[in-house]
C-alpha atoms as a PDB file:
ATOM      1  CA  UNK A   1       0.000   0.000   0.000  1.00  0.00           C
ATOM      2  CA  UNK A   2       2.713   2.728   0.809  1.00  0.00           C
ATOM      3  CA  UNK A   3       4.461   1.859  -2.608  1.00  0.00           C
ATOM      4  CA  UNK A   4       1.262   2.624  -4.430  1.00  0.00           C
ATOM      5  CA  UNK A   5       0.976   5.834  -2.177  1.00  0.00           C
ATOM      6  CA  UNK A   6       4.266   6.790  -3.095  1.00  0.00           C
ATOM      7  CA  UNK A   7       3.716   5.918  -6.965  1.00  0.00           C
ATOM      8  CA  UNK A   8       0.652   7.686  -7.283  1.00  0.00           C
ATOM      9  CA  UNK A   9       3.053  10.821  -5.462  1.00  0.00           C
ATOM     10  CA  UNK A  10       5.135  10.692  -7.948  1.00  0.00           C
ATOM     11  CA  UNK A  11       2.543  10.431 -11.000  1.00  0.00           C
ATOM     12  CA  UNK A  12       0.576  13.246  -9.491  1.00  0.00           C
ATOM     13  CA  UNK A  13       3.560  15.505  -9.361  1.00  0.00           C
ATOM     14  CA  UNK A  14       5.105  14.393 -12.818  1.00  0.00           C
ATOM     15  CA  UNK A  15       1.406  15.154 -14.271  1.00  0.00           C
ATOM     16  CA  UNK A  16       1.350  18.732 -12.881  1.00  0.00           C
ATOM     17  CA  UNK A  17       4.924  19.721 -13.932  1.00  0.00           C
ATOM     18  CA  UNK A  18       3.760  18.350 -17.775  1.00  0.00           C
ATOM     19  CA  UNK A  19       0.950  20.283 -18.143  1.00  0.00           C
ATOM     20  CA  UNK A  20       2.343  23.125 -16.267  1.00  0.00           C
ATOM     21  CA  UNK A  21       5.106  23.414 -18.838  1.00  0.00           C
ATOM     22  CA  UNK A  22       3.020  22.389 -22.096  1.00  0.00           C
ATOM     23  CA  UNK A  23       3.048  26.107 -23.507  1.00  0.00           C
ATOM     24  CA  UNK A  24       7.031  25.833 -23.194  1.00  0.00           C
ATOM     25  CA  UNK A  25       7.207  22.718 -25.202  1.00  0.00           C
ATOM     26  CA  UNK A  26       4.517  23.616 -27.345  1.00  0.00           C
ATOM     27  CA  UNK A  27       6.462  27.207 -28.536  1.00  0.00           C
ATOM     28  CA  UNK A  28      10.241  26.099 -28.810  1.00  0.00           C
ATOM     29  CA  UNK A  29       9.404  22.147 -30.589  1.00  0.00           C
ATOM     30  CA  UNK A  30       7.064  24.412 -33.364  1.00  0.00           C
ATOM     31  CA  UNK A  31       9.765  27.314 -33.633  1.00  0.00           C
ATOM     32  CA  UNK A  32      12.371  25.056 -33.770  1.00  0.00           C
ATOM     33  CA  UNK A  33      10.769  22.135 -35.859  1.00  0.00           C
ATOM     34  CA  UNK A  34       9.219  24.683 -37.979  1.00  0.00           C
ATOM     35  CA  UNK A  35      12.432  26.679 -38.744  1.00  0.00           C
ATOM     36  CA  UNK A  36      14.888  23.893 -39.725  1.00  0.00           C
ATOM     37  CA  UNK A  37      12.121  22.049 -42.107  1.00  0.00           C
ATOM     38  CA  UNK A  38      11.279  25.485 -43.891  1.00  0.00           C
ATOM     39  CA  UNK A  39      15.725  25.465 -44.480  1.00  0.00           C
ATOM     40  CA  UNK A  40      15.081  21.687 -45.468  1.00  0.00           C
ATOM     41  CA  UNK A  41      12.427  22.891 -48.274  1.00  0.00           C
ATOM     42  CA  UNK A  42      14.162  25.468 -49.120  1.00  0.00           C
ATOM     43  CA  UNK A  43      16.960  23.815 -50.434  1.00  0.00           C
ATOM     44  CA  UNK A  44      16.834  23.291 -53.764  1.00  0.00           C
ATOM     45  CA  UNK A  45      15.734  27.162 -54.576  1.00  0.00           C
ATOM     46  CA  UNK A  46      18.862  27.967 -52.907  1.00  0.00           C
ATOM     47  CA  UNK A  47      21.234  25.446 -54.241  1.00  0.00           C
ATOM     48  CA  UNK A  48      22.748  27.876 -56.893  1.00  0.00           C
ATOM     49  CA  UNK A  49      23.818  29.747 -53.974  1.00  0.00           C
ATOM     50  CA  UNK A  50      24.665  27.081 -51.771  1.00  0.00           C
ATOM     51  CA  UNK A  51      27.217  25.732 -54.026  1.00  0.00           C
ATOM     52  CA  UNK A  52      29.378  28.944 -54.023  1.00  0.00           C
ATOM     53  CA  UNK A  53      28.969  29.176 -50.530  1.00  0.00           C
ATOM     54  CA  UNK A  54      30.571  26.146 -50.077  1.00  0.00           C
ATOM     55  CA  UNK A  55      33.263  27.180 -52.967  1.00  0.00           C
ATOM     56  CA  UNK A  56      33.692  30.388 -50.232  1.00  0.00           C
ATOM     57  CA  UNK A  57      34.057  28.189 -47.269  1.00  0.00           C
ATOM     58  CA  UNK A  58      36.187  25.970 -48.328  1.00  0.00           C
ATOM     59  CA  UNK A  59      39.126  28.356 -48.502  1.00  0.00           C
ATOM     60  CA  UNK A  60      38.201  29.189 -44.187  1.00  0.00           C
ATOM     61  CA  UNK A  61      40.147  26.367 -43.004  1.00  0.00           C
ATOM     62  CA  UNK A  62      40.205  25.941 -39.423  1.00  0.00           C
ATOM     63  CA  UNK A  63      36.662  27.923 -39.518  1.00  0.00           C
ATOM     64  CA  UNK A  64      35.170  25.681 -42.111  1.00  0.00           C
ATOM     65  CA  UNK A  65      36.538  22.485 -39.809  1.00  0.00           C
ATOM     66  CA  UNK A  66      34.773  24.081 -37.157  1.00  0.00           C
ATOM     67  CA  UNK A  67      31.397  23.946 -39.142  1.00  0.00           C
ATOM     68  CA  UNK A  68      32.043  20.318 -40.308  1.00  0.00           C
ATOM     69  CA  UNK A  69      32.369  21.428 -44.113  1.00  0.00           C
ATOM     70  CA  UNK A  70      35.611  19.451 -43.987  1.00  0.00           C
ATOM     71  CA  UNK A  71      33.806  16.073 -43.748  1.00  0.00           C
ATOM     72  CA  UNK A  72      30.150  17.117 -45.195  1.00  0.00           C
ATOM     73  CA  UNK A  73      29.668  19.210 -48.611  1.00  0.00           C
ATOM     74  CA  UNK A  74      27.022  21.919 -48.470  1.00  0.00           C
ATOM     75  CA  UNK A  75      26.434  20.601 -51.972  1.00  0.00           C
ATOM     76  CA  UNK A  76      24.299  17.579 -51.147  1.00  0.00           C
ATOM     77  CA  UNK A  77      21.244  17.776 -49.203  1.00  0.00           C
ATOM     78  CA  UNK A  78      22.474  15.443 -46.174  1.00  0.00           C
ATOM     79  CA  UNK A  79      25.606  17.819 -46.217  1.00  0.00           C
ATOM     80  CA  UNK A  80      23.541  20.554 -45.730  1.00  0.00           C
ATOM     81  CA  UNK A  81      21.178  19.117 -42.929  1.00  0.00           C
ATOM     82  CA  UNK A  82      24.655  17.726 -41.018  1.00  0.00           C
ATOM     83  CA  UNK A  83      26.318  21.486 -41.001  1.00  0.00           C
ATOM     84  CA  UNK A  84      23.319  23.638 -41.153  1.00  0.00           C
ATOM     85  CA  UNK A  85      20.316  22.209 -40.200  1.00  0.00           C
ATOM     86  CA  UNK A  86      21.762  19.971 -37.092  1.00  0.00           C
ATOM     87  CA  UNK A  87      23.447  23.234 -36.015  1.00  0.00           C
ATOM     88  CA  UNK A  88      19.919  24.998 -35.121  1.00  0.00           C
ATOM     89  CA  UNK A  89      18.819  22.378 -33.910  1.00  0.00           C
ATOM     90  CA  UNK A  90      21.219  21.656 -31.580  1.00  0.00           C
ATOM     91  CA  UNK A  91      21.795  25.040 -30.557  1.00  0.00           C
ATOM     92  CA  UNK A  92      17.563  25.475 -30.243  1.00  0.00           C
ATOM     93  CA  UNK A  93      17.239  22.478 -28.404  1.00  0.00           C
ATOM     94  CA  UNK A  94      20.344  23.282 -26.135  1.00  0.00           C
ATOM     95  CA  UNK A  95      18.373  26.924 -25.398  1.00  0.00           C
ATOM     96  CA  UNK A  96      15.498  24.378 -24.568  1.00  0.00           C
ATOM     97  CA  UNK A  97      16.642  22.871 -21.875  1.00  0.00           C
ATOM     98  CA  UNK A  98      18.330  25.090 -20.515  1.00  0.00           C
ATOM     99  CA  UNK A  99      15.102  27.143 -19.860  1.00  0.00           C
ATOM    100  CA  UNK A 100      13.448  24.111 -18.593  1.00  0.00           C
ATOM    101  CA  UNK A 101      16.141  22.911 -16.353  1.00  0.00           C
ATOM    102  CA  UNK A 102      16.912  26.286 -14.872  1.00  0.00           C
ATOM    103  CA  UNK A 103      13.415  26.943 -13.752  1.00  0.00           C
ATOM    104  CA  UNK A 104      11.786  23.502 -12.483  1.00  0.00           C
ATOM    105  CA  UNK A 105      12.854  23.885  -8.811  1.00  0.00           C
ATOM    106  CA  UNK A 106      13.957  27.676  -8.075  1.00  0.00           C
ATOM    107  CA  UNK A 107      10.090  28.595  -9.593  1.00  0.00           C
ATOM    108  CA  UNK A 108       8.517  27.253  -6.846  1.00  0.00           C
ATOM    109  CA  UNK A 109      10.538  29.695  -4.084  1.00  0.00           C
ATOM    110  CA  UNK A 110      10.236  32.639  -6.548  1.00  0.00           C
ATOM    111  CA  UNK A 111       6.582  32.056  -7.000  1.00  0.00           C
ATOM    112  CA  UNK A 112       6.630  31.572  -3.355  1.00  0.00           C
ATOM    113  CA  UNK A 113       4.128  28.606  -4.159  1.00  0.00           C
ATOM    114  CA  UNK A 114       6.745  26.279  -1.334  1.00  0.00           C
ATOM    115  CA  UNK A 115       5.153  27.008   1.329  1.00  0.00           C
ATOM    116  CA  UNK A 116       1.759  25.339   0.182  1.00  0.00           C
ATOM    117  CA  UNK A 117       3.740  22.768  -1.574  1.00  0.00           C
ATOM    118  CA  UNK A 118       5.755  21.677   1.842  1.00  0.00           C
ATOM    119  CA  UNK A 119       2.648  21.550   3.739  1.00  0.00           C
ATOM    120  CA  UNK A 120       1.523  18.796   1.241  1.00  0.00           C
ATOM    121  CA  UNK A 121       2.108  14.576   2.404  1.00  0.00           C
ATOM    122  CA  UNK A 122       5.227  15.009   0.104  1.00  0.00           C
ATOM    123  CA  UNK A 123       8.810  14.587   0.860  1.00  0.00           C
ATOM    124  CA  UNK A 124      11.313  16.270  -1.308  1.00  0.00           C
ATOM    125  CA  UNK A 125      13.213  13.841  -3.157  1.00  0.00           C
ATOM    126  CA  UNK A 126       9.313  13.077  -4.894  1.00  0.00           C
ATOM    127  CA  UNK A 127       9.472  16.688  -5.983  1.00  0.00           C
ATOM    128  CA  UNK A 128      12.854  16.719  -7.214  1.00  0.00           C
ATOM    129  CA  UNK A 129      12.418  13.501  -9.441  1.00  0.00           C
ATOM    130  CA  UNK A 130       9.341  14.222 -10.509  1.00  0.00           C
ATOM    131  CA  UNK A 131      10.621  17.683 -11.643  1.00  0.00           C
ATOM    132  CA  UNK A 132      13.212  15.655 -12.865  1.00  0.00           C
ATOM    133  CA  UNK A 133      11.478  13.261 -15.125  1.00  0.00           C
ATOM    134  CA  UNK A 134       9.070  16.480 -16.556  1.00  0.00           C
ATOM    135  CA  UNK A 135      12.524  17.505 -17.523  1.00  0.00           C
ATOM    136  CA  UNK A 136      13.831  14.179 -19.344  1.00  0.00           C
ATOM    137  CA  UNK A 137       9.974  13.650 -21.109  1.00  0.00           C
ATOM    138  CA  UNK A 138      10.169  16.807 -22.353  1.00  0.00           C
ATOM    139  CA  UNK A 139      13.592  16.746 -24.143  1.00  0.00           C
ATOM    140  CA  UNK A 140      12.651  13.236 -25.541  1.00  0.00           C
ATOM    141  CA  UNK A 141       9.002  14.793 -26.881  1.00  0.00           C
ATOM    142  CA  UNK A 142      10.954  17.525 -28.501  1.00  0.00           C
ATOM    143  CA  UNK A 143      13.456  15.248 -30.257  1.00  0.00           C
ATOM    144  CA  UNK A 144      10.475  13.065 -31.593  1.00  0.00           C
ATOM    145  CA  UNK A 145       8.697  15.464 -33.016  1.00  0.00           C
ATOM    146  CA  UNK A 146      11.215  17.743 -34.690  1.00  0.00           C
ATOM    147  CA  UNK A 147      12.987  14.826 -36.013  1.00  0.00           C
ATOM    148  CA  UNK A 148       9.567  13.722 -37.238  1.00  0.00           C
ATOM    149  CA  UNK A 149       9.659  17.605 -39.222  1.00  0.00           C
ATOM    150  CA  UNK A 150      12.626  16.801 -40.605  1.00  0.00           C
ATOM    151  CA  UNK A 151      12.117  13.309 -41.854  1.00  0.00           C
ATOM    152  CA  UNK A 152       9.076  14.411 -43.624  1.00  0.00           C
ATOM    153  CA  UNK A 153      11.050  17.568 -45.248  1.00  0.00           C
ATOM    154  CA  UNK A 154      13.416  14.592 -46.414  1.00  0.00           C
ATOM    155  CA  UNK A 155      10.131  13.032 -47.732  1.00  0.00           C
ATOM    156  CA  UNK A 156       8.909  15.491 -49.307  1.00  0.00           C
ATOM    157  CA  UNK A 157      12.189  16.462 -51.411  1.00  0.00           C
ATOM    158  CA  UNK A 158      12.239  13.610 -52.584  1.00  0.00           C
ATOM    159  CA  UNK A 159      15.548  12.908 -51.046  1.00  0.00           C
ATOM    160  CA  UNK A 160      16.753   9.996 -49.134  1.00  0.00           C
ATOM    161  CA  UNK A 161      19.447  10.218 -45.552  1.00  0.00           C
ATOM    162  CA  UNK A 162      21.195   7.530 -43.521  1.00  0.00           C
ATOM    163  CA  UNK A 163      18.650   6.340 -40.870  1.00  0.00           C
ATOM    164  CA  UNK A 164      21.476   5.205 -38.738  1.00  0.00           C
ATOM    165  CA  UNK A 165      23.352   8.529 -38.986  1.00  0.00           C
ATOM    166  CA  UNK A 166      20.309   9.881 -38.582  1.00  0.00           C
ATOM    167  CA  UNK A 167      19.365   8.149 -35.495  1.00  0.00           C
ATOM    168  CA  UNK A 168      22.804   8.589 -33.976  1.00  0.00           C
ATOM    169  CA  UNK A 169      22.600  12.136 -34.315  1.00  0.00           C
ATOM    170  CA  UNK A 170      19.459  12.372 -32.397  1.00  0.00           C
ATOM    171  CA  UNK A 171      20.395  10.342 -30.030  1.00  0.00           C
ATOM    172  CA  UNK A 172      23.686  12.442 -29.402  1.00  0.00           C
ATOM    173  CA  UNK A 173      21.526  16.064 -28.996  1.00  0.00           C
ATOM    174  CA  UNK A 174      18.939  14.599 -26.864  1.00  0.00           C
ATOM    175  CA  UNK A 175      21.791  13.071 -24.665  1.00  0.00           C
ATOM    176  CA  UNK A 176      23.626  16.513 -25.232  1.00  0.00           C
ATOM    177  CA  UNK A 177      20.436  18.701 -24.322  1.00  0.00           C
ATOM    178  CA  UNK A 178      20.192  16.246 -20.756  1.00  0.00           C
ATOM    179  CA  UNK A 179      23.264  17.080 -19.977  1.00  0.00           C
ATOM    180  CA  UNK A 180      22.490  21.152 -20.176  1.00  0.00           C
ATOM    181  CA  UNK A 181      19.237  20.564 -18.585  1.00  0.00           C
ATOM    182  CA  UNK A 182      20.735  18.624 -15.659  1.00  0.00           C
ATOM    183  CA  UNK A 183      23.445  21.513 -14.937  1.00  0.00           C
ATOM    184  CA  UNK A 184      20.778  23.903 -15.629  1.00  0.00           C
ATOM    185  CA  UNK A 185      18.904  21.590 -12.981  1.00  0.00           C
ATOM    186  CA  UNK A 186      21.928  22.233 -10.609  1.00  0.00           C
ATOM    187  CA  UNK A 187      21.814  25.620 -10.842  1.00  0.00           C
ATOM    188  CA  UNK A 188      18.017  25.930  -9.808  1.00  0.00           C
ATOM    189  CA  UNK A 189      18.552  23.895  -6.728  1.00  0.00           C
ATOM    190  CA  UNK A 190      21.114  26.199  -5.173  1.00  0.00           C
ATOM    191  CA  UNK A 191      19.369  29.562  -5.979  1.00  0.00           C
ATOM    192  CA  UNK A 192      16.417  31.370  -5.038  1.00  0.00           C
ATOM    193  CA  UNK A 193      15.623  33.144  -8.225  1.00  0.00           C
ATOM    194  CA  UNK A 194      14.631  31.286 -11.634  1.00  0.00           C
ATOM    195  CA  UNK A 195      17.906  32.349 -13.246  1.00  0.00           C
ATOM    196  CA  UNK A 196      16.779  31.503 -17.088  1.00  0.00           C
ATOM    197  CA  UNK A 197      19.115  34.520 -18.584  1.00  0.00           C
ATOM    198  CA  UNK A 198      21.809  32.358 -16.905  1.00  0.00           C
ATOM    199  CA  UNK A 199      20.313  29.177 -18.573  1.00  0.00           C
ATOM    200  CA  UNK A 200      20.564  30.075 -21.751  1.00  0.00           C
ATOM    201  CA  UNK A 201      23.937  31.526 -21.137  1.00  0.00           C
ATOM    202  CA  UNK A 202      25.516  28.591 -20.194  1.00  0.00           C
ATOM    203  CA  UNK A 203      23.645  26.789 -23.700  1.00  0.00           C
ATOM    204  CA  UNK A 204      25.573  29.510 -25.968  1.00  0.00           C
ATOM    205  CA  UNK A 205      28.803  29.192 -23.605  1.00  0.00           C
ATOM    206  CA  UNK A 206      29.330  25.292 -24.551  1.00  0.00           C
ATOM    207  CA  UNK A 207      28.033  26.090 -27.827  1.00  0.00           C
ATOM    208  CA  UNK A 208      31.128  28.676 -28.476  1.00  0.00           C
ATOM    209  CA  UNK A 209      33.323  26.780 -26.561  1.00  0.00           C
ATOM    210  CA  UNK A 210      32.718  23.790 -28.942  1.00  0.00           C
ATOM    211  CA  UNK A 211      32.826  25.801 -31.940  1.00  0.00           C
ATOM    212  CA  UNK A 212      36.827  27.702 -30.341  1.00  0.00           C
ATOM    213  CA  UNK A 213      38.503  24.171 -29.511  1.00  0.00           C
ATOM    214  CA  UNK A 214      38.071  23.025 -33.196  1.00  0.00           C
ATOM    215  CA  UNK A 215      39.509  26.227 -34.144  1.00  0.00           C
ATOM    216  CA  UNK A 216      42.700  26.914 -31.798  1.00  0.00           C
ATOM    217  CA  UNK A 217      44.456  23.434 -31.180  1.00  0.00           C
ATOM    218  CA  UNK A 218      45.841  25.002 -27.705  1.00  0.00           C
ATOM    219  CA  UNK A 219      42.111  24.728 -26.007  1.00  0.00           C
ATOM    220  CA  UNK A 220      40.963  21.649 -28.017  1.00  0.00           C
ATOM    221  CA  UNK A 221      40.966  19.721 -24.761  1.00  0.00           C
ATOM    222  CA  UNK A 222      37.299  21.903 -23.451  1.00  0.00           C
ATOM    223  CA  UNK A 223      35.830  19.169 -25.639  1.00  0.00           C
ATOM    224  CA  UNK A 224      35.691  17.477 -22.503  1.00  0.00           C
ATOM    225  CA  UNK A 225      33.483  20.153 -21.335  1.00  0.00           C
ATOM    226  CA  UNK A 226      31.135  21.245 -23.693  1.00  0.00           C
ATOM    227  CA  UNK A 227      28.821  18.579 -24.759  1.00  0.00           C
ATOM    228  CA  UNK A 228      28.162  19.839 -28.400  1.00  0.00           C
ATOM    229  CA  UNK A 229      31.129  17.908 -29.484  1.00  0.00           C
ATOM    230  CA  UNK A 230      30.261  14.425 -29.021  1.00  0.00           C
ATOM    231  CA  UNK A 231      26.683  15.876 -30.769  1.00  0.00           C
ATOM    232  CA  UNK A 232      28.505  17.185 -33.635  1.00  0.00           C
ATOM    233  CA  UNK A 233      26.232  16.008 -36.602  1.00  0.00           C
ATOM    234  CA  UNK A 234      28.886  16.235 -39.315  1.00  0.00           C
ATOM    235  CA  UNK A 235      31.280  13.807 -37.236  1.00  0.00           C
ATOM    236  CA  UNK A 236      28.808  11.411 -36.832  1.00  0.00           C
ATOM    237  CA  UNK A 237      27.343  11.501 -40.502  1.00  0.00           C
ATOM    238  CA  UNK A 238      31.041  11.320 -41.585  1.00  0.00           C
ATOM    239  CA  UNK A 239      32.520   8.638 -39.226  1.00  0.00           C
ATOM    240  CA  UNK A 240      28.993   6.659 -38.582  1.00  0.00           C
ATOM    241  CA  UNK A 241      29.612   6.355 -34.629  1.00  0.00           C
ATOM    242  CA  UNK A 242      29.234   8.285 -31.575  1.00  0.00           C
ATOM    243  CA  UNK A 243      32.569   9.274 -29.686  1.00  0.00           C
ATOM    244  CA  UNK A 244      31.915   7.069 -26.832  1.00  0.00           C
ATOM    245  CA  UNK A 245      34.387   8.447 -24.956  1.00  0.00           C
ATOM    246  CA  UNK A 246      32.911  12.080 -24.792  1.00  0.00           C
ATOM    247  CA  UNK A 247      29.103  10.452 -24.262  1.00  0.00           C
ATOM    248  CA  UNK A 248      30.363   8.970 -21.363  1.00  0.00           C
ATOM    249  CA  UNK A 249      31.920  11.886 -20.017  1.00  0.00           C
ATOM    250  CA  UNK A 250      28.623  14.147 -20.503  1.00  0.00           C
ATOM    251  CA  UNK A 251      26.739  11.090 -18.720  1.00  0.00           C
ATOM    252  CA  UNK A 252      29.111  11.130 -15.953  1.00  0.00           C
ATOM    253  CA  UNK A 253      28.412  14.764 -15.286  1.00  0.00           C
ATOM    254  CA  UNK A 254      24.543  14.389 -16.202  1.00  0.00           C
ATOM    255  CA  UNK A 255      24.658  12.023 -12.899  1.00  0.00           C
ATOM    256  CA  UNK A 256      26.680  14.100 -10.950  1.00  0.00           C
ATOM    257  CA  UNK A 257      24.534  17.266 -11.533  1.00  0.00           C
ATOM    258  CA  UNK A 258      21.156  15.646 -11.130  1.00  0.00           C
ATOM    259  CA  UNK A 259      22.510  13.868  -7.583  1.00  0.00           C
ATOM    260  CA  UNK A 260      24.066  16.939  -6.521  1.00  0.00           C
ATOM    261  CA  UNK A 261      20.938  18.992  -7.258  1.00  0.00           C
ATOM    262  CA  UNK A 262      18.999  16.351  -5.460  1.00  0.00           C
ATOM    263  CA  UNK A 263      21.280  16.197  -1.995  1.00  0.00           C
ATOM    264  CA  UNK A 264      21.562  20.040  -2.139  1.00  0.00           C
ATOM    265  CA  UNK A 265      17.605  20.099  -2.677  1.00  0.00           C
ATOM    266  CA  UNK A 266      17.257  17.841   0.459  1.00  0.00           C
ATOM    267  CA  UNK A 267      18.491  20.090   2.501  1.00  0.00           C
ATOM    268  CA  UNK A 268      18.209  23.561   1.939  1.00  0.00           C
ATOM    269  CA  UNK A 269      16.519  25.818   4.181  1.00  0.00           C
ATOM    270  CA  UNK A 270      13.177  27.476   2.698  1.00  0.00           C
END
């Protein structure tokens, strides 16, 4: 009986944080989705220009590394999605989640809606995974259905792309978008105020910090920071495989952020 209690705890609160946050979704998966499959039709009425963009980038060097033109051509239209397309989407997505995450548990002080929501037969740690799980369902929900935009811009082109490389990709930014949302997670347990400027900054931070360590050679070890480079969608249409080694890295610290957010949670004084 007290297992059901606590289940039904957990679904109630996991229910509420959903619908509380189903404008958020609702505005970035469209806006996002929306943008990247109007570049994906737009393609081949810009493909004229495309090609001497590429012909321009191509003489960039460590910049056009940076953008993955060095392993994808802007010439084809899976080239384009892996540098262009994936790019917005990663970088939209990253923004995402970073939103989310910094907000979840630092709302409910600056709303000052705690004080109802302590007096409530609920311990903490249902409230922080909960929160938590709002968090993970939402990233996934965005990933489906943008990638579902895209696939269908694919369709409707006429054009056909990798599903594994495809898949893999995904996979990476959704796993890459956690990991923001978890530190972003962090960050809202140990503050008072729903710091979302501060969100987003740290989603444009990795975001140029992935971008510089391609560039200059003498930083490129902050790729064990920033978790856009194991995302990268032109190294993974170009090699076929994840860099494990990164993943694992931005798992380790997707763990470490939601546990610390959860024992800091625990016991701070409202």
């Amino acid at each position: 009986m007290t297992n059901r209690k606590q289940i039904k705890k957990h679904i109630t609160l996991y229910r509420h944080e959903m619908k509380r946050n189903i404008k958020t979704i609702s505005v970035w998966t469209l806006s996002v989705g929306l943008l990247c499959l109007g570049c994906i039709l737009l393609y081949t009425s810009l493909e004229d220009s495309i090609q001497e963009m590429a012909a321009s980038f191509s003489d960039l060097g460590a910049v056009s590394a940076a953008l993955g033109m060095d392993k994808m051509s802007l010439t084809t239209l899976s080239g384009y999605y892996a540098t262009e397309i994936a790019m917005m989407h990663g970088l939209g997505g990253a923004m995402f989640a970073a939103i989310l995450g910094s907000g979840l548990l630092s709302k409910e002080e600056s709303g000052h809606t705690t004080d109802f929501l302590y007096v409530m037969p609920v311990g903490r740690r249902y409230i922080v995974w909960s929160k938590y799980l709002a968090l993970v369902s939402h990233i996934v929900i965005f990933n489906l259905v943008c990638t579902g935009f895209y696939l269908f811009g694919f369709a409707v082109m006429g054009e056909g792309i990798s599903g594994t490389e495809m898949l893999l990709f995904h996979f990476a930014s959704m796993l890459m978008q956690i990991e923001i949302g978890s530190v972003c997670f962090l960050l809202s347990a140990c503050v008072k105020k729903n710091l979302i400027g501060a969100g987003i900054g740290i989603a444009i931070l990795l975001f140029g910090m992935d971008m510089m360590c391609r560039i200059v050679p003498a930083i490129e070890n902050l790729k064990y920071i920033t978790p856009f480079y194991y995302a990268n969608a032109a190294d993974i249409f170009s090699n076929g495989t994840i860099d494990a080694v990164m993943a694992f890295t931005g798992a380790a610290l997707t763990l470490v952020s939601v546990l610390a957010a959860w024992g800091i949670y625990e016991r701070k004084d409202f």
